[in-house]
N, C-alpha and C. Protein backbone atom coordinates (compact mmCIF):
# COMPACT_ATOMS: atom_id res chain seq x y z
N UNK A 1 -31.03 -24.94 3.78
CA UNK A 1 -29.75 -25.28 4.32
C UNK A 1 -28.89 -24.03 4.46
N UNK A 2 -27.80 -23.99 5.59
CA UNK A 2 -27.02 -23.10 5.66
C UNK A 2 -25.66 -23.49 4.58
N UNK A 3 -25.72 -22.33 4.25
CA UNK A 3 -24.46 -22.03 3.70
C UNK A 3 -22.91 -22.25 4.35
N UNK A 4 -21.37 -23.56 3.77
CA UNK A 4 -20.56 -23.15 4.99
C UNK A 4 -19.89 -22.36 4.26
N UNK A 5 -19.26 -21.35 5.29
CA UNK A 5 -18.46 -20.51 4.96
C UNK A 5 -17.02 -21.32 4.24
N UNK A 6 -16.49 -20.52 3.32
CA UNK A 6 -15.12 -21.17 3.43
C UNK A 6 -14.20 -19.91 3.69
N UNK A 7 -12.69 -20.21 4.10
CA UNK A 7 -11.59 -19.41 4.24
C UNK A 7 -11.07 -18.68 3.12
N UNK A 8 -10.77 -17.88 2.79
CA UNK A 8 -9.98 -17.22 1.29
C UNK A 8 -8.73 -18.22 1.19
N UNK A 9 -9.05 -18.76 0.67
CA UNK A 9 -7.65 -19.72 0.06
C UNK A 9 -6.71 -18.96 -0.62
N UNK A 10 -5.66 -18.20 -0.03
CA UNK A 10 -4.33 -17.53 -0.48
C UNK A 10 -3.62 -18.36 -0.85
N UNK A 11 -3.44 -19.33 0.02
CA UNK A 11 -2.41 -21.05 -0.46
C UNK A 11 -2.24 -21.90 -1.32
N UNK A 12 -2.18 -21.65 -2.39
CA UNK A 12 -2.11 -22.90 -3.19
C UNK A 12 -0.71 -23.71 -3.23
N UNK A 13 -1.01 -24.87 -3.19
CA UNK A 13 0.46 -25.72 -3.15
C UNK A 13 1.60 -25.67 -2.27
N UNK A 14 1.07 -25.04 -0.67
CA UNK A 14 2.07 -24.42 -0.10
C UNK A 14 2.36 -23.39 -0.53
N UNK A 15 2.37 -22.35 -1.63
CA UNK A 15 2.92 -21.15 -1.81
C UNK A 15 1.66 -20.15 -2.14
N UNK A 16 1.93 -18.91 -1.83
CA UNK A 16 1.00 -17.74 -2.20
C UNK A 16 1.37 -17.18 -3.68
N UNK A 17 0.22 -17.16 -4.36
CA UNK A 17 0.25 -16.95 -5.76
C UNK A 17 0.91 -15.55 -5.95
N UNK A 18 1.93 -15.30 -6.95
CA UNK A 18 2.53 -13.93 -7.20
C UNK A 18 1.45 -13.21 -7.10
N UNK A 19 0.60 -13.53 -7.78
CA UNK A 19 -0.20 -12.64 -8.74
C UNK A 19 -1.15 -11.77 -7.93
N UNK A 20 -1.13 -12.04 -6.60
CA UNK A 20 -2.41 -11.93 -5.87
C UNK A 20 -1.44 -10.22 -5.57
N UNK A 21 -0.05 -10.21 -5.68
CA UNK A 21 0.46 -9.08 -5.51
C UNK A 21 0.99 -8.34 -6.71
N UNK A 22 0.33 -8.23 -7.25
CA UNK A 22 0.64 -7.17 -8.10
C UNK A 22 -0.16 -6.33 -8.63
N UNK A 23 0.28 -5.36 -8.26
CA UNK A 23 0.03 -3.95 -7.87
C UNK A 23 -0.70 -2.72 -8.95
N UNK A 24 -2.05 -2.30 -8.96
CA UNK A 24 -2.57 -1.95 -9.98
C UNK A 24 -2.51 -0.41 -10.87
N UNK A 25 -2.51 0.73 -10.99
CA UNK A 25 -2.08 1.86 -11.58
C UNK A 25 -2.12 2.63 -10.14
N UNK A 26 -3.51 2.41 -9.97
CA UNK A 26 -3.64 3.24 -8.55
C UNK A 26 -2.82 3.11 -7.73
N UNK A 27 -2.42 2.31 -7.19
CA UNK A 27 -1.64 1.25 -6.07
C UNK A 27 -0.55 1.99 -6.23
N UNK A 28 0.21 1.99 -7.72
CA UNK A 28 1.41 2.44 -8.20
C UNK A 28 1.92 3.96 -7.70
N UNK A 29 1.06 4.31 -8.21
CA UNK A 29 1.07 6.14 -8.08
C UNK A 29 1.22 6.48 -6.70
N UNK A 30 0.19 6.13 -5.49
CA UNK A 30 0.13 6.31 -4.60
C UNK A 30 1.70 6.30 -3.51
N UNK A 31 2.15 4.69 -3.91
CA UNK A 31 3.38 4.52 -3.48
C UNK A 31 4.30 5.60 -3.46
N UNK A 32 4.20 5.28 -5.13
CA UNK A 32 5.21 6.74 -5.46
C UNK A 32 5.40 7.80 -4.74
N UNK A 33 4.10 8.63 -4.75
CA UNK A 33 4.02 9.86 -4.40
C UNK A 33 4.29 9.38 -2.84
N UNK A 34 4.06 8.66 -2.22
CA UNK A 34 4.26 8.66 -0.29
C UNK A 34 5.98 8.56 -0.54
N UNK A 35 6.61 7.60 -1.47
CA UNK A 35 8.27 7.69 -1.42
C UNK A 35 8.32 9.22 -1.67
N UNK A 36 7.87 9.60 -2.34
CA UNK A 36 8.35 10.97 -2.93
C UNK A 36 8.20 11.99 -1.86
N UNK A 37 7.54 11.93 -0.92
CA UNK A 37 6.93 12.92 0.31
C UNK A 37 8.35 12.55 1.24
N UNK A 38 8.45 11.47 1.61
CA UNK A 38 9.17 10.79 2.36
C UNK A 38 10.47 10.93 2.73
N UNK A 39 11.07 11.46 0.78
CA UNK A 39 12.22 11.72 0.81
C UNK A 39 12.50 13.61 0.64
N UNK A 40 11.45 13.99 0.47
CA UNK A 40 11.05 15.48 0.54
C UNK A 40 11.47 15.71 2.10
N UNK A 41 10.79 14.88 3.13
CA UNK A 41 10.46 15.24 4.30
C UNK A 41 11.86 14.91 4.95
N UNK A 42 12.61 13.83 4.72
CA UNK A 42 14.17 13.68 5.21
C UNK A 42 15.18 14.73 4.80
N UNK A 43 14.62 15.12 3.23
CA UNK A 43 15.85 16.08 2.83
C UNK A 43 15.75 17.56 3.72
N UNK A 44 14.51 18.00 3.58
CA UNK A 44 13.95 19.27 4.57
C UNK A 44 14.41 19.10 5.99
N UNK A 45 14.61 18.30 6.60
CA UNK A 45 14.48 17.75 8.06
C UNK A 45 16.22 17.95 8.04
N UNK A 46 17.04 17.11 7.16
CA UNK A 46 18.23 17.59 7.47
C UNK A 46 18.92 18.96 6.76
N UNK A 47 18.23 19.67 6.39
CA UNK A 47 18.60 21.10 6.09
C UNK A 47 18.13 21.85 7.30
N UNK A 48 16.89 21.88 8.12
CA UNK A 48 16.99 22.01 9.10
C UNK A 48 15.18 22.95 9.13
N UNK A 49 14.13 22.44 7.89
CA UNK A 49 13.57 23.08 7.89
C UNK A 49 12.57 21.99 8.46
N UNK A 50 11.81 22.72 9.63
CA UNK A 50 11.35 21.64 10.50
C UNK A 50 9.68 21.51 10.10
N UNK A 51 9.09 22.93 9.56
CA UNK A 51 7.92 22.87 9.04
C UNK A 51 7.46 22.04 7.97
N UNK A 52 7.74 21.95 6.97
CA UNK A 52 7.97 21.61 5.51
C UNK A 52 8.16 20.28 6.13
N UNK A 53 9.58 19.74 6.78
CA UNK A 53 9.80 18.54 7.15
C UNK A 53 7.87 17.99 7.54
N UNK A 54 7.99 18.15 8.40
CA UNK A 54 6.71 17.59 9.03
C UNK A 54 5.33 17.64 8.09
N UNK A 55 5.08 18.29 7.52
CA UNK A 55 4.03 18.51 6.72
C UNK A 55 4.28 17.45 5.41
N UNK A 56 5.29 17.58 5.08
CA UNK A 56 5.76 16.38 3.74
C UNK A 56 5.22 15.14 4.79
N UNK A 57 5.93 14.76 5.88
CA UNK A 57 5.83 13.30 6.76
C UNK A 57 4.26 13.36 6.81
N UNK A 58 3.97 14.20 6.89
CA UNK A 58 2.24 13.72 6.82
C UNK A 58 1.63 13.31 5.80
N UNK A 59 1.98 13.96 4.87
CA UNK A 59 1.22 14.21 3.55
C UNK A 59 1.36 12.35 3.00
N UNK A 60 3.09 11.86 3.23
CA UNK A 60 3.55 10.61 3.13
C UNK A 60 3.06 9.60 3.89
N UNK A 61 2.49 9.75 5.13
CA UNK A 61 2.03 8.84 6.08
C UNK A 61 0.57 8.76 5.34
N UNK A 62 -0.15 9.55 4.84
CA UNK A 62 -1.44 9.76 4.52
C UNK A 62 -1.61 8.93 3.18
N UNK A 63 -1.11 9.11 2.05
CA UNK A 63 -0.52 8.67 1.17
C UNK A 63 -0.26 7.31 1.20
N UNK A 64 0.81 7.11 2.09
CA UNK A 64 1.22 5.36 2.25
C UNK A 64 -0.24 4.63 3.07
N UNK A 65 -0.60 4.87 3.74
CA UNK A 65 -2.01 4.41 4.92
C UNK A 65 -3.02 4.24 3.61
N UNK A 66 -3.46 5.24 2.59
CA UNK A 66 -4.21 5.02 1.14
C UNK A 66 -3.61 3.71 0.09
N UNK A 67 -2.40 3.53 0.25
CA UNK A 67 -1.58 2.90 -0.53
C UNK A 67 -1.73 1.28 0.01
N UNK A 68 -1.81 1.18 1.54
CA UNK A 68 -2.25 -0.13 1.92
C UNK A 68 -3.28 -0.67 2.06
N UNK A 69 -4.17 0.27 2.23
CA UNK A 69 -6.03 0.20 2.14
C UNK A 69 -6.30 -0.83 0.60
N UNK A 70 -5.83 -0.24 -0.13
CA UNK A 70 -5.61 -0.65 -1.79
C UNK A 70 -5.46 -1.84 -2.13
N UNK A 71 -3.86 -1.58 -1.72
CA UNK A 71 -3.39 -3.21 -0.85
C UNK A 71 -4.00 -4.16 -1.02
N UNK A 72 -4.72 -3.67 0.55
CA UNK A 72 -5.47 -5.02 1.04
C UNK A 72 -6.69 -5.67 -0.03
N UNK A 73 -7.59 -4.48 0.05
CA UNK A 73 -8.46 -4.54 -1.18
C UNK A 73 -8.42 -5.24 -2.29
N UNK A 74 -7.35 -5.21 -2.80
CA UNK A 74 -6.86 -5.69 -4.34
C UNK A 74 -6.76 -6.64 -4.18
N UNK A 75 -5.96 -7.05 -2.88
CA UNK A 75 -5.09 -8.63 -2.32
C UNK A 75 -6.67 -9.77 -1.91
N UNK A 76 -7.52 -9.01 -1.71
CA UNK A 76 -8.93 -9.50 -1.24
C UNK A 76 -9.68 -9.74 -2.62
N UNK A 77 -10.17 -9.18 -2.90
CA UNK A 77 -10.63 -9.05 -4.06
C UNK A 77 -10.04 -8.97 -5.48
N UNK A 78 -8.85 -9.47 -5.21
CA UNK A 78 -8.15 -9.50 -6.67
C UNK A 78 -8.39 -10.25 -7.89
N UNK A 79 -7.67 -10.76 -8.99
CA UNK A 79 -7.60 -11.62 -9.68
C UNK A 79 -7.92 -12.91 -9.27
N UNK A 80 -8.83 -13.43 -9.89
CA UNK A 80 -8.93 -15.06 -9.62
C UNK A 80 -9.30 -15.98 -10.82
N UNK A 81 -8.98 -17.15 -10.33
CA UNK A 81 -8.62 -18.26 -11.59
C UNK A 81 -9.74 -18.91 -12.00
């Protein structure tokens, strides 16, 4: 017999379980450090240093894009009951 697939049940009771979001050491850090680039890269940008600016915005875009990969991952494969 075939196997049926089922859907990832995120839903319970009408609502999505907290738990499925919360966020693990890794997850944590990552954030951090992309806020931390982020606000590196605004403060540089309005002092007027355009290199530095841009290179922080990357480093933060790179950073945050790792930070949702995680995310998803965790949110997929997370905790279950």
């Amino acid at each position: 017999m075939v196997e049926q697939l089922r859907p990832l049940n995120f839903i319970i009771n009408g609502r999505i379980p907290l738990d499925r979001f919360i966020l693990n050491r890794k997850e944590k850090i990552m954030l951090h450090y992309s806020i931390v680039f982020f606000i590196i890269a605004i403060i540089a940008a309005v002092l007027g240093f355009g290199g530095i600016a841009g290179s922080a915005a990357g480093i933060a875009k790179i950073l945050f894009a790792g930070f949702l990969i995680l995310s998803v991952i965790s949110l997929i494969f997370g905790r279950k009951k």
